[in-house]
PDB file of N, CA and C in Angstrom:
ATOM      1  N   UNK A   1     144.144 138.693 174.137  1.00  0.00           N
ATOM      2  CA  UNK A   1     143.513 137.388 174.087  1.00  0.00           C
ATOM      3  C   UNK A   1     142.411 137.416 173.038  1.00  0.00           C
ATOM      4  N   UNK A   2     142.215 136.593 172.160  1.00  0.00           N
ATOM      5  CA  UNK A   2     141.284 135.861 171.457  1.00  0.00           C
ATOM      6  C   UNK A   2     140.311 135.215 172.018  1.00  0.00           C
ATOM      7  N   UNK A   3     139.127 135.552 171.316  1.00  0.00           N
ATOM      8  CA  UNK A   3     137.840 134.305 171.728  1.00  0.00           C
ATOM      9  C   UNK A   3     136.973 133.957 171.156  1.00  0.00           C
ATOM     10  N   UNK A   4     136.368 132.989 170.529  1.00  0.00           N
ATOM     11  CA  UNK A   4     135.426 132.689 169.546  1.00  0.00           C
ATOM     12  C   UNK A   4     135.107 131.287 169.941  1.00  0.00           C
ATOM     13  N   UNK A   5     133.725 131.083 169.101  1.00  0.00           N
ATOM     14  CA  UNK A   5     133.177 129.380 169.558  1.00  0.00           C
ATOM     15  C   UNK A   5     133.437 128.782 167.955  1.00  0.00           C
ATOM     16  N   UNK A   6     133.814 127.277 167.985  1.00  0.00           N
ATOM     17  CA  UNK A   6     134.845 126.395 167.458  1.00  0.00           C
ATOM     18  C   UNK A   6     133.648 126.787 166.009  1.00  0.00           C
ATOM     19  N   UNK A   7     132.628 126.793 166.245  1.00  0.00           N
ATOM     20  CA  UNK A   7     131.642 126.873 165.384  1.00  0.00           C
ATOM     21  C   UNK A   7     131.576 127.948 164.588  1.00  0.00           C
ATOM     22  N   UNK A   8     132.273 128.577 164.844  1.00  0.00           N
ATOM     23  CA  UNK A   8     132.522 130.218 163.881  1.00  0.00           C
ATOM     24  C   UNK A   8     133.826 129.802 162.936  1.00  0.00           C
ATOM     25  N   UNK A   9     134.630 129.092 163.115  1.00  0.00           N
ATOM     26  CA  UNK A   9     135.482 128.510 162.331  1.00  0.00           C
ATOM     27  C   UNK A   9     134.872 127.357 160.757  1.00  0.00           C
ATOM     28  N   UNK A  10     135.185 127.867 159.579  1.00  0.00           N
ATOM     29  CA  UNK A  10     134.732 126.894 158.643  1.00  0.00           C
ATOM     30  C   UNK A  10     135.153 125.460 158.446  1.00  0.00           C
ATOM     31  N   UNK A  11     134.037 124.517 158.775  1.00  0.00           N
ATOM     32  CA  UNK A  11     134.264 122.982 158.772  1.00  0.00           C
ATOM     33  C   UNK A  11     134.503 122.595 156.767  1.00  0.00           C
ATOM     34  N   UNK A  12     135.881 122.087 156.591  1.00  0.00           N
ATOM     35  CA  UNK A  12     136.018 121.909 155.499  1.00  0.00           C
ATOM     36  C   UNK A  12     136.610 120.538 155.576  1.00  0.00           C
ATOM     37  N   UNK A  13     136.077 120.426 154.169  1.00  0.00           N
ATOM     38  CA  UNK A  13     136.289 118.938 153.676  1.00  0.00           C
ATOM     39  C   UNK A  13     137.692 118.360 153.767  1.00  0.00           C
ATOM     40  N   UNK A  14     138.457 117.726 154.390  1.00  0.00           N
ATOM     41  CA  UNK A  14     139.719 117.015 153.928  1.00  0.00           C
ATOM     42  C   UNK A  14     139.883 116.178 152.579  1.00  0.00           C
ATOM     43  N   UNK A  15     140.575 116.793 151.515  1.00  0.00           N
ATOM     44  CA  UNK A  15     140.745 115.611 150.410  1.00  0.00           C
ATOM     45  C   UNK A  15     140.743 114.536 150.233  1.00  0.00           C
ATOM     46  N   UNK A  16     140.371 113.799 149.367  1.00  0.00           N
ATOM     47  CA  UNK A  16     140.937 112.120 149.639  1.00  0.00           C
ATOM     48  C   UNK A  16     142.782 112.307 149.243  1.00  0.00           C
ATOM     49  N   UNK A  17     143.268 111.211 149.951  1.00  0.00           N
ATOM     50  CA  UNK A  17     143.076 110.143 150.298  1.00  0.00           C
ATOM     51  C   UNK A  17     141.702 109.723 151.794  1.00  0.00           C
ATOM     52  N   UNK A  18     142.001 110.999 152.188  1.00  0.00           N
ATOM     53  CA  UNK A  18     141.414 111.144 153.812  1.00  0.00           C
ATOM     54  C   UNK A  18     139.370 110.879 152.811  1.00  0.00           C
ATOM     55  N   UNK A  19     138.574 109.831 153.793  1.00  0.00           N
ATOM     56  CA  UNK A  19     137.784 109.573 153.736  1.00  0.00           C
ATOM     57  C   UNK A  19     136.474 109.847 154.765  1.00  0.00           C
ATOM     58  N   UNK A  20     135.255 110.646 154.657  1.00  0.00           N
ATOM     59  CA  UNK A  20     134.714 111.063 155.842  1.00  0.00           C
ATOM     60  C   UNK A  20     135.673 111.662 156.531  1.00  0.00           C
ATOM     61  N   UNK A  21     136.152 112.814 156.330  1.00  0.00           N
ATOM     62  CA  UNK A  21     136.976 113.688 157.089  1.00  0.00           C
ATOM     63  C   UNK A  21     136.897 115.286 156.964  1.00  0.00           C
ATOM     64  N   UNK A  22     136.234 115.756 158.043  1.00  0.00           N
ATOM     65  CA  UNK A  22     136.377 117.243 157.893  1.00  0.00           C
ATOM     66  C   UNK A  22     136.937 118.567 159.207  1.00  0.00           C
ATOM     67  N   UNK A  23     138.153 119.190 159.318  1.00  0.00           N
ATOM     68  CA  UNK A  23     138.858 120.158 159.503  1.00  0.00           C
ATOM     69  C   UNK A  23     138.166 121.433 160.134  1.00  0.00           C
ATOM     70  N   UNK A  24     138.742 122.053 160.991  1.00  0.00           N
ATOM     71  CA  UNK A  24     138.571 123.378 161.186  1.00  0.00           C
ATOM     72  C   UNK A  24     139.795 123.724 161.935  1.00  0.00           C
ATOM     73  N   UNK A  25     140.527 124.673 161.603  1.00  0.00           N
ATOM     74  CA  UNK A  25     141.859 125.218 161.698  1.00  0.00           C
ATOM     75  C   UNK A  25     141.191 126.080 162.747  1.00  0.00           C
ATOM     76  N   UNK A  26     141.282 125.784 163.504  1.00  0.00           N
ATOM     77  CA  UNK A  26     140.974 126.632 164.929  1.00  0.00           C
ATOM     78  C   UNK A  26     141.960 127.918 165.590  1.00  0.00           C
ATOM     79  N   UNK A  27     143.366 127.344 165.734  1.00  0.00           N
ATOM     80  CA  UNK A  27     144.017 128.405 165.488  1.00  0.00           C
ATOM     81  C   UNK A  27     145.297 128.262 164.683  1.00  0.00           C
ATOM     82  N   UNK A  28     145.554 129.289 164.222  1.00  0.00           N
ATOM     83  CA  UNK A  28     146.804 129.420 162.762  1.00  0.00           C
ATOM     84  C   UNK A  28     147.319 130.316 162.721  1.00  0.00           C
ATOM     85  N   UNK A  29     147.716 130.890 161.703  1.00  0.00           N
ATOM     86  CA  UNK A  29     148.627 132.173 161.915  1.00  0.00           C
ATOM     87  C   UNK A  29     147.789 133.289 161.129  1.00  0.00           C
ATOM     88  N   UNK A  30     146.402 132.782 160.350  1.00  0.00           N
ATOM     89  CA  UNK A  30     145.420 133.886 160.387  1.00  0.00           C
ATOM     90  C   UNK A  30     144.671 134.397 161.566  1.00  0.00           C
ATOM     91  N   UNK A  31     145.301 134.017 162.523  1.00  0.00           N
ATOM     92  CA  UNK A  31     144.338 134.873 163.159  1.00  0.00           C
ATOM     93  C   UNK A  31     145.385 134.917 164.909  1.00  0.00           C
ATOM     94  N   UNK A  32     147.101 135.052 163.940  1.00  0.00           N
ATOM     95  CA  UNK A  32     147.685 135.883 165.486  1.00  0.00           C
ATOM     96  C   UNK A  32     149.059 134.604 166.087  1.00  0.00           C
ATOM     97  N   UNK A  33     148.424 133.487 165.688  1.00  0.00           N
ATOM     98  CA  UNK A  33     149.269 132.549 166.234  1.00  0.00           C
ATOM     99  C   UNK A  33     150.419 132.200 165.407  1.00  0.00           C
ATOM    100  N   UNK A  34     152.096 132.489 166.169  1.00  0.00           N
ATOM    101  CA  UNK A  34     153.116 132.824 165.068  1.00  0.00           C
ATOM    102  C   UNK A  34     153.953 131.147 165.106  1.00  0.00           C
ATOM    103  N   UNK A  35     153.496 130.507 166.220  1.00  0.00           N
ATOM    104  CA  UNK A  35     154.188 129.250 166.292  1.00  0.00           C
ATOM    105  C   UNK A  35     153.543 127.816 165.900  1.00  0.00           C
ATOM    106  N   UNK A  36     152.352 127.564 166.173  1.00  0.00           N
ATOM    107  CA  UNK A  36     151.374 126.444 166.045  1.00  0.00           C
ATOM    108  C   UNK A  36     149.823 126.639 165.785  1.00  0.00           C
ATOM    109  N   UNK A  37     149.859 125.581 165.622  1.00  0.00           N
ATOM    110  CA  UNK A  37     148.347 125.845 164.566  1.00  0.00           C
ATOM    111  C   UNK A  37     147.235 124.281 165.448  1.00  0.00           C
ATOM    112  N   UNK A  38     145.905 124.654 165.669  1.00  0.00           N
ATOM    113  CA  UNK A  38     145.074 123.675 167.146  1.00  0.00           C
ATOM    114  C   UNK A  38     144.200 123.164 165.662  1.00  0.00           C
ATOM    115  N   UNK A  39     143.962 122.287 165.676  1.00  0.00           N
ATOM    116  CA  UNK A  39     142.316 121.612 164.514  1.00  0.00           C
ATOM    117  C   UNK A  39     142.005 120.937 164.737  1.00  0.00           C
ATOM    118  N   UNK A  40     140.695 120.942 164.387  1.00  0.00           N
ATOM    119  CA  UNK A  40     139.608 120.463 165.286  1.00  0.00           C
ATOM    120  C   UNK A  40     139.454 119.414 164.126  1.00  0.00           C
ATOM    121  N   UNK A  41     139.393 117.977 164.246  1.00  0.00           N
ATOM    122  CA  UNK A  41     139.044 116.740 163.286  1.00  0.00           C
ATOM    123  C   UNK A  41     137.755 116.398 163.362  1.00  0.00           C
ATOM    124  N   UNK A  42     136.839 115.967 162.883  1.00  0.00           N
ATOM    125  CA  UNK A  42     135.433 114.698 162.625  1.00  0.00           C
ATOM    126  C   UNK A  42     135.519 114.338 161.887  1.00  0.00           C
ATOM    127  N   UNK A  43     135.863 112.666 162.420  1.00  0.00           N
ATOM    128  CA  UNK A  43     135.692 111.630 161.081  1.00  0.00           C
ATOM    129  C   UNK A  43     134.262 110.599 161.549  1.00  0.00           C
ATOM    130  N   UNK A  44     133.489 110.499 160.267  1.00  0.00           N
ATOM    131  CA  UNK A  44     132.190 110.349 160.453  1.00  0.00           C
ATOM    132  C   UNK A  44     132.370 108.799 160.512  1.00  0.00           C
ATOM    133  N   UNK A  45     131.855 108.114 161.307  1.00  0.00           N
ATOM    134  CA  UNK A  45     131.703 106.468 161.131  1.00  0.00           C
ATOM    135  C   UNK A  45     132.009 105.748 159.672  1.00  0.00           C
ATOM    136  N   UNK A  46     132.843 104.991 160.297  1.00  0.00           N
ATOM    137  CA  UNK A  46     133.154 104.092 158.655  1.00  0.00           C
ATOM    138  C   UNK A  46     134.210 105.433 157.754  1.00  0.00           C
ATOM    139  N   UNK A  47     135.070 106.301 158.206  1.00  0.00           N
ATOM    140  CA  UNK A  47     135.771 107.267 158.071  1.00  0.00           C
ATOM    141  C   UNK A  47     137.446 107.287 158.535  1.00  0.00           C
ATOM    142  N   UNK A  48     138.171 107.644 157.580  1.00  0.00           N
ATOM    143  CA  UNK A  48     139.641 107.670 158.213  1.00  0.00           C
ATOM    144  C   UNK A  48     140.379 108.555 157.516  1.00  0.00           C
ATOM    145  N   UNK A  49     141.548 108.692 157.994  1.00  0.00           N
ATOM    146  CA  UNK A  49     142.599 109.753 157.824  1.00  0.00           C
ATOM    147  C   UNK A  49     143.532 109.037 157.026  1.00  0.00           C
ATOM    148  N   UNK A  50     144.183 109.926 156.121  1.00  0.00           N
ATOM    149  CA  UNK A  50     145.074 108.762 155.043  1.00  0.00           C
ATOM    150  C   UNK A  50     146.449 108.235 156.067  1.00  0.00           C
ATOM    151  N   UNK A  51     146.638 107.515 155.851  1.00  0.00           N
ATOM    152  CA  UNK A  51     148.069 106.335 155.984  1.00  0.00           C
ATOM    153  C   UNK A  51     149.369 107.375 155.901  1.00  0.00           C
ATOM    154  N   UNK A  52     150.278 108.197 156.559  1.00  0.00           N
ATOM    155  CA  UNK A  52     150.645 108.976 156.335  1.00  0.00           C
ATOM    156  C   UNK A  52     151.642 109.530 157.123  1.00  0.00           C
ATOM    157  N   UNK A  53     152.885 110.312 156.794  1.00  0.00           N
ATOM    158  CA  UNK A  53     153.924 110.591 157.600  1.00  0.00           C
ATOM    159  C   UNK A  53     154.428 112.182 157.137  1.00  0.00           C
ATOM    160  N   UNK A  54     155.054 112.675 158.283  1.00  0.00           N
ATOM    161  CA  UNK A  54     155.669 113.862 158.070  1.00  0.00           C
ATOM    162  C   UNK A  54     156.607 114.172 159.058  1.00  0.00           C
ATOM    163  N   UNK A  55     157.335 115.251 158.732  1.00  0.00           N
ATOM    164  CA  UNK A  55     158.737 115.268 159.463  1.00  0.00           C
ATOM    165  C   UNK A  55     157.983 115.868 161.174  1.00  0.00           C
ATOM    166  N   UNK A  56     157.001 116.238 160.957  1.00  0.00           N
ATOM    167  CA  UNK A  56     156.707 117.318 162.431  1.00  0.00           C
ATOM    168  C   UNK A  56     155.990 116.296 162.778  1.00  0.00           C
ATOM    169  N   UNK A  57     156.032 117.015 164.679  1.00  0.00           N
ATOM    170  CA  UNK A  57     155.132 116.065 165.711  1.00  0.00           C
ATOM    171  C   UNK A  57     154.077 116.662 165.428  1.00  0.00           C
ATOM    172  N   UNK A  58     153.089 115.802 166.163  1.00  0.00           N
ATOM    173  CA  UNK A  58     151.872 116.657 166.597  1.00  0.00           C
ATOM    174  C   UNK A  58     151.359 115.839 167.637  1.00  0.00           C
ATOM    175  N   UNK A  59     150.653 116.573 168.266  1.00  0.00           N
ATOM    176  CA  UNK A  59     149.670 116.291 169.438  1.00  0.00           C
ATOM    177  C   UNK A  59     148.330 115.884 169.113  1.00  0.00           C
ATOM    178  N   UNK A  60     147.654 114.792 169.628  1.00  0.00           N
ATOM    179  CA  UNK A  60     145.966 114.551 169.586  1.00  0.00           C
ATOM    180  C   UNK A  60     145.549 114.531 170.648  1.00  0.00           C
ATOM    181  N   UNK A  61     144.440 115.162 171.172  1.00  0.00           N
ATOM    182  CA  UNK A  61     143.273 114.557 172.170  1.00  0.00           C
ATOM    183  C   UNK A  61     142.220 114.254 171.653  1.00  0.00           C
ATOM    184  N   UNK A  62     141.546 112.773 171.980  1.00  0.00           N
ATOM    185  CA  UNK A  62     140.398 112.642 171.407  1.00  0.00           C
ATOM    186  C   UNK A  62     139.211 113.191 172.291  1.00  0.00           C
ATOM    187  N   UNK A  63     138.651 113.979 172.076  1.00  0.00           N
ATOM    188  CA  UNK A  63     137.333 114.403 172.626  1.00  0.00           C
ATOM    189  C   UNK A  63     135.844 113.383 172.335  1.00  0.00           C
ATOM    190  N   UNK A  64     135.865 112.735 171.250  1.00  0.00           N
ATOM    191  CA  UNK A  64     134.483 112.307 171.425  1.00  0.00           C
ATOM    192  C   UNK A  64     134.465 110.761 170.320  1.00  0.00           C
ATOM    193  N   UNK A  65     133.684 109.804 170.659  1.00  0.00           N
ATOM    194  CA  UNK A  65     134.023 108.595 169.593  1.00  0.00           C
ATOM    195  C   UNK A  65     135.095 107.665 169.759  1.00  0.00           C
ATOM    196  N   UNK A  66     134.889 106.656 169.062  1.00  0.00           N
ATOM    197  CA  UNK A  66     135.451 105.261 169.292  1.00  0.00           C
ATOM    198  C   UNK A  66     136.423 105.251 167.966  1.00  0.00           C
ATOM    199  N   UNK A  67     137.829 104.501 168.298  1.00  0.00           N
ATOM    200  CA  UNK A  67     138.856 104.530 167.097  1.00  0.00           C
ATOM    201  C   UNK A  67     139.897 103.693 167.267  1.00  0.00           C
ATOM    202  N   UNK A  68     140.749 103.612 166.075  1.00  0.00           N
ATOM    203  CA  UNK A  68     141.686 102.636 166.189  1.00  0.00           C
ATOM    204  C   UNK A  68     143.117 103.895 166.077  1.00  0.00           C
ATOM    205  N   UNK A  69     143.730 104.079 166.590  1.00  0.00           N
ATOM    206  CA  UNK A  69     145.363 104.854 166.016  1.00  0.00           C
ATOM    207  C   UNK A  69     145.733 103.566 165.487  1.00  0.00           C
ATOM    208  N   UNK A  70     146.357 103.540 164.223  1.00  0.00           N
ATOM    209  CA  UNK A  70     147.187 102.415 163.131  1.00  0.00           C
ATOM    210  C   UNK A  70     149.029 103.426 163.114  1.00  0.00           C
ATOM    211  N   UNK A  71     149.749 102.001 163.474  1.00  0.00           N
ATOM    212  CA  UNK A  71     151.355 102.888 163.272  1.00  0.00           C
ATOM    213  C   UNK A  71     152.019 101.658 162.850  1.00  0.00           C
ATOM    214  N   UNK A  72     152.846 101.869 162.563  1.00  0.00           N
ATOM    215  CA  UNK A  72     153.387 100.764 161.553  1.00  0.00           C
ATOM    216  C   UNK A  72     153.543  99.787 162.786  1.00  0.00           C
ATOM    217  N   UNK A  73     153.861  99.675 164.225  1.00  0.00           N
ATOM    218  CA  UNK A  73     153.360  98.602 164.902  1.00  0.00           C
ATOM    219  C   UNK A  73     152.492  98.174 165.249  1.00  0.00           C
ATOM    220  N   UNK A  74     150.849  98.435 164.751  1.00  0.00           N
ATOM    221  CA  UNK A  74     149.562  97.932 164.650  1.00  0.00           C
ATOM    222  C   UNK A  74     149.083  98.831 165.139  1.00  0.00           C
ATOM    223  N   UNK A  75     147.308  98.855 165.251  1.00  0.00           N
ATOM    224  CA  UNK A  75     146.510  99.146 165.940  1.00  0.00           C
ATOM    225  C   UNK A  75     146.315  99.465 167.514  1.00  0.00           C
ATOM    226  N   UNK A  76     146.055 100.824 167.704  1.00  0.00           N
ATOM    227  CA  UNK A  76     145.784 101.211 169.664  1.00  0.00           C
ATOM    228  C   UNK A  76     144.411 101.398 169.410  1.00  0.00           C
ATOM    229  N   UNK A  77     143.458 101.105 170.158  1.00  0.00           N
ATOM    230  CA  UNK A  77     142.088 101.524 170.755  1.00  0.00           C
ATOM    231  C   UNK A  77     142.496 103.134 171.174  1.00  0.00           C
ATOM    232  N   UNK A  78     141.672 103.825 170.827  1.00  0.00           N
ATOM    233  CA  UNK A  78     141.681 105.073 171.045  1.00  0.00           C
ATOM    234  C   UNK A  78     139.870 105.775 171.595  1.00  0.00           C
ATOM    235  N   UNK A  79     139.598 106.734 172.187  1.00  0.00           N
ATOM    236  CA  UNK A  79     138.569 107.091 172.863  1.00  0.00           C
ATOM    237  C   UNK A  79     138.937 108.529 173.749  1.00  0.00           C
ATOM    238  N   UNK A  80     137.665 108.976 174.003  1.00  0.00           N
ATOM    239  CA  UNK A  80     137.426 110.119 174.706  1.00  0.00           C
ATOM    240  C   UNK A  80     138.446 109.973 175.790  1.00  0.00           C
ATOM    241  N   UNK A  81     139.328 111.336 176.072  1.00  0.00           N
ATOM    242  CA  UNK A  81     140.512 111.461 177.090  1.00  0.00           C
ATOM    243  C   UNK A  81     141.893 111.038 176.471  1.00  0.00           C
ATOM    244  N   UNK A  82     141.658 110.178 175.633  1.00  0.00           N
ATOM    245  CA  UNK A  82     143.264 109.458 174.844  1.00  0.00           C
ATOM    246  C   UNK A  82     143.937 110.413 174.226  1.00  0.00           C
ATOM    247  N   UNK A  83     144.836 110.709 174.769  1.00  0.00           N
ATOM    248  CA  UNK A  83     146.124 111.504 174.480  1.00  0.00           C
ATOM    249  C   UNK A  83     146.848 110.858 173.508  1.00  0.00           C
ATOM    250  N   UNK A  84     147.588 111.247 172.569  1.00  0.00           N
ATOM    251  CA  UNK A  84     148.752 110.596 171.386  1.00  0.00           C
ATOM    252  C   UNK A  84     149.451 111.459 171.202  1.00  0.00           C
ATOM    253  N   UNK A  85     151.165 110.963 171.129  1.00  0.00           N
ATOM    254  CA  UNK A  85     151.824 111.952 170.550  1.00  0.00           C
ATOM    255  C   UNK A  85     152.362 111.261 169.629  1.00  0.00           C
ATOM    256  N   UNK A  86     152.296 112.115 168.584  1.00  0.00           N
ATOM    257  CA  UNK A  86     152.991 111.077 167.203  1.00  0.00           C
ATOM    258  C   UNK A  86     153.644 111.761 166.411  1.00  0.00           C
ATOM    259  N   UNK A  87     155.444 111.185 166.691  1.00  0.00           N
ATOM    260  CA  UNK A  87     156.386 111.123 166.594  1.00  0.00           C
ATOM    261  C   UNK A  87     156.981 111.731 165.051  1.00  0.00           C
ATOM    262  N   UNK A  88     157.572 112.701 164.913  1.00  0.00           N
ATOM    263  CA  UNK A  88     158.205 112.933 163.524  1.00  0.00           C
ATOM    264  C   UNK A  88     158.591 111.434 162.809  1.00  0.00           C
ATOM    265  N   UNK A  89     158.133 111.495 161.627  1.00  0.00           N
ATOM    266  CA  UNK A  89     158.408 110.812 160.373  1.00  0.00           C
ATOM    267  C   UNK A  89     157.433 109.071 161.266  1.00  0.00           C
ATOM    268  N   UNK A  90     156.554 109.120 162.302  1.00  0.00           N
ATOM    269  CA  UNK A  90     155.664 108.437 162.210  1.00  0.00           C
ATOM    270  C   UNK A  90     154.667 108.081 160.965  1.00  0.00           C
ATOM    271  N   UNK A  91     154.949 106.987 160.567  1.00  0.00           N
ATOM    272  CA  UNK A  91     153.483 106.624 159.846  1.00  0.00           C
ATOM    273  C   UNK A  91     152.303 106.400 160.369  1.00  0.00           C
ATOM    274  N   UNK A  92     151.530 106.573 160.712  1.00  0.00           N
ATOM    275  CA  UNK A  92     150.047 106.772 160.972  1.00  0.00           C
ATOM    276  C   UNK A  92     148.883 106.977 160.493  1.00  0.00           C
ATOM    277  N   UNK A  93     147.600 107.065 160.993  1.00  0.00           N
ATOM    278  CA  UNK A  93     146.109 107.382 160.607  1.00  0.00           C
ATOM    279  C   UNK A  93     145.397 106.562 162.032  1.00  0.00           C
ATOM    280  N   UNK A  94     144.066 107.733 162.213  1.00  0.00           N
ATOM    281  CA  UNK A  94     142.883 107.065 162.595  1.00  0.00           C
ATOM    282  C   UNK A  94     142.146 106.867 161.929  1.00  0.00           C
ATOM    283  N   UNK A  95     141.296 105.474 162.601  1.00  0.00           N
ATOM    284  CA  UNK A  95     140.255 105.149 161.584  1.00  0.00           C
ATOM    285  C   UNK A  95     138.768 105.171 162.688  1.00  0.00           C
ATOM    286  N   UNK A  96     137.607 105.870 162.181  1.00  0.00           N
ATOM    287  CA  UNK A  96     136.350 105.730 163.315  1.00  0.00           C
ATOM    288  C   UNK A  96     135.956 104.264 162.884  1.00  0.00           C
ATOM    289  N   UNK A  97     135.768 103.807 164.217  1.00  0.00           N
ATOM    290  CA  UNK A  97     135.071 102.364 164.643  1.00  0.00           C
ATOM    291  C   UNK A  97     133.948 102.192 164.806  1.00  0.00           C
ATOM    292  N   UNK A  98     133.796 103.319 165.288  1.00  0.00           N
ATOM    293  CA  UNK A  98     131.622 103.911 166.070  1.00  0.00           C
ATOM    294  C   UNK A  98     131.174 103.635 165.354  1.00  0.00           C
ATOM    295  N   UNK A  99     129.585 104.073 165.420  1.00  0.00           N
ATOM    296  CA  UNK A  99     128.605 104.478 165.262  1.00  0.00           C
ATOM    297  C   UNK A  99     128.241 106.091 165.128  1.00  0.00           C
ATOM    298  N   UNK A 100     129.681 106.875 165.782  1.00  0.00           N
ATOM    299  CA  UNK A 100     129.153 108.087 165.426  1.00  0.00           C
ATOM    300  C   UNK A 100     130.286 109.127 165.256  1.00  0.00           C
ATOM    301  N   UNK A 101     130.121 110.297 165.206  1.00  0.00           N
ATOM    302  CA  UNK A 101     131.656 110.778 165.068  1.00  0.00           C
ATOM    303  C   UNK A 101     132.875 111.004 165.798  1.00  0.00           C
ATOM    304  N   UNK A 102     134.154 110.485 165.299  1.00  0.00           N
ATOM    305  CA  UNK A 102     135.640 110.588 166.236  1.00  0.00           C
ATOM    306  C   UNK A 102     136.030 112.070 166.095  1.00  0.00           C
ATOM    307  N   UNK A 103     135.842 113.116 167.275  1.00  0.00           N
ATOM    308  CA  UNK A 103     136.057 114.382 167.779  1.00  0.00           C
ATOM    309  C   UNK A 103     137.704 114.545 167.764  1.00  0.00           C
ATOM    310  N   UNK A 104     138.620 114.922 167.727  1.00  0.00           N
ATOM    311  CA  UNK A 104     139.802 115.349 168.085  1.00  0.00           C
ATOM    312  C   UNK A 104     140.641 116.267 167.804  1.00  0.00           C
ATOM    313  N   UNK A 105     141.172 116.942 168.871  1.00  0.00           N
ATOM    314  CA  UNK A 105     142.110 118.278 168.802  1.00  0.00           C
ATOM    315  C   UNK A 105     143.594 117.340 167.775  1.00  0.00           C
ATOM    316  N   UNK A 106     144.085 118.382 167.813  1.00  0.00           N
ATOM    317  CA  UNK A 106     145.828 117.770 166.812  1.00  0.00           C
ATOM    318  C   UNK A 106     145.976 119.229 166.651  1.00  0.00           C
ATOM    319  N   UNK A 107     147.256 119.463 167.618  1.00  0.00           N
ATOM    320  CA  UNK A 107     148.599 120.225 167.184  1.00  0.00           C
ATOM    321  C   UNK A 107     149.601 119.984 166.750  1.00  0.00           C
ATOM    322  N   UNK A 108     149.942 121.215 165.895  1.00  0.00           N
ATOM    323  CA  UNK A 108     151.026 121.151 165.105  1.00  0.00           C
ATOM    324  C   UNK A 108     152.044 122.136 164.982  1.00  0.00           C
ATOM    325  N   UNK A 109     152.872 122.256 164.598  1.00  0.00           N
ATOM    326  CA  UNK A 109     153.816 123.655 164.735  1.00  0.00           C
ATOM    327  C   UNK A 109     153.714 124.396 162.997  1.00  0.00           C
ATOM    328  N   UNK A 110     153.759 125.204 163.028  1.00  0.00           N
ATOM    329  CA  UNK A 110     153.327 126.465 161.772  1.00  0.00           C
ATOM    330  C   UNK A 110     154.372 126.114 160.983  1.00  0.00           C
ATOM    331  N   UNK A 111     154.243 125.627 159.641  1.00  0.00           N
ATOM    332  CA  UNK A 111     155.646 125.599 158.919  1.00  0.00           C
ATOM    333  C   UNK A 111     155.840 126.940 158.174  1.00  0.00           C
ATOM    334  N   UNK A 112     157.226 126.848 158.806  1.00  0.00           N
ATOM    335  CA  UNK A 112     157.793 128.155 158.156  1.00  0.00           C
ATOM    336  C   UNK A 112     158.298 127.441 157.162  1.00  0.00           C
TER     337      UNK A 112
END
């Protein structure tokens, strides 16, 4: 077993398109994990994730902050406890609504 606090992991910038957005690869395959990869999101108020699709699922929990999930059938209210699973070749993005930062886990599976 592994153990470390989320904070020992480096918070890095997401590129644009992604706006107010920064990453920490929590777990990956540097450090043991051969199937999926956990990251940790903050998007800072007035902040979003680009408009965007890919063949793999992934998992979100939002931990902290107010948001919209956008999918090509509109806008969900999203918040602390909100679970999402979003669907291979989904188009998507969150966008923060707050006042302060949108927290959230998102798994993914390791591309081989």
């Amino acid at each position: 077993m592994k153990h470390f606090h989320y904070t020992e992991v480096e918070n890095l910038d997401v590129p644009a398109p992604a706006n107010k957005v920064k990453i920490r690869w929590l777990i990956n395959e540097k450090n043991g994990a051969p199937n999926f990869a956990m990251r940790r999101f903050e998007v800072a108020p007035g902040g979003s994730t680009p408009y965007h699709t890919h063949e793999w699922e992934h998992e979100v929990y939002v931990l902290e902050g107010d948001a919209v999930a956008v999918s090509k059938n509109g806008e969900t209210r999203i918040g602390p406890g909100s679970v999402l699973l979003v669907e291979s070749n989904d188009v998507h993005n969150f966008k923060n609504t707050g006042d302060r930062p949108l927290v959230f886990l998102c798994l993914i599976p390791l591309q081989k």
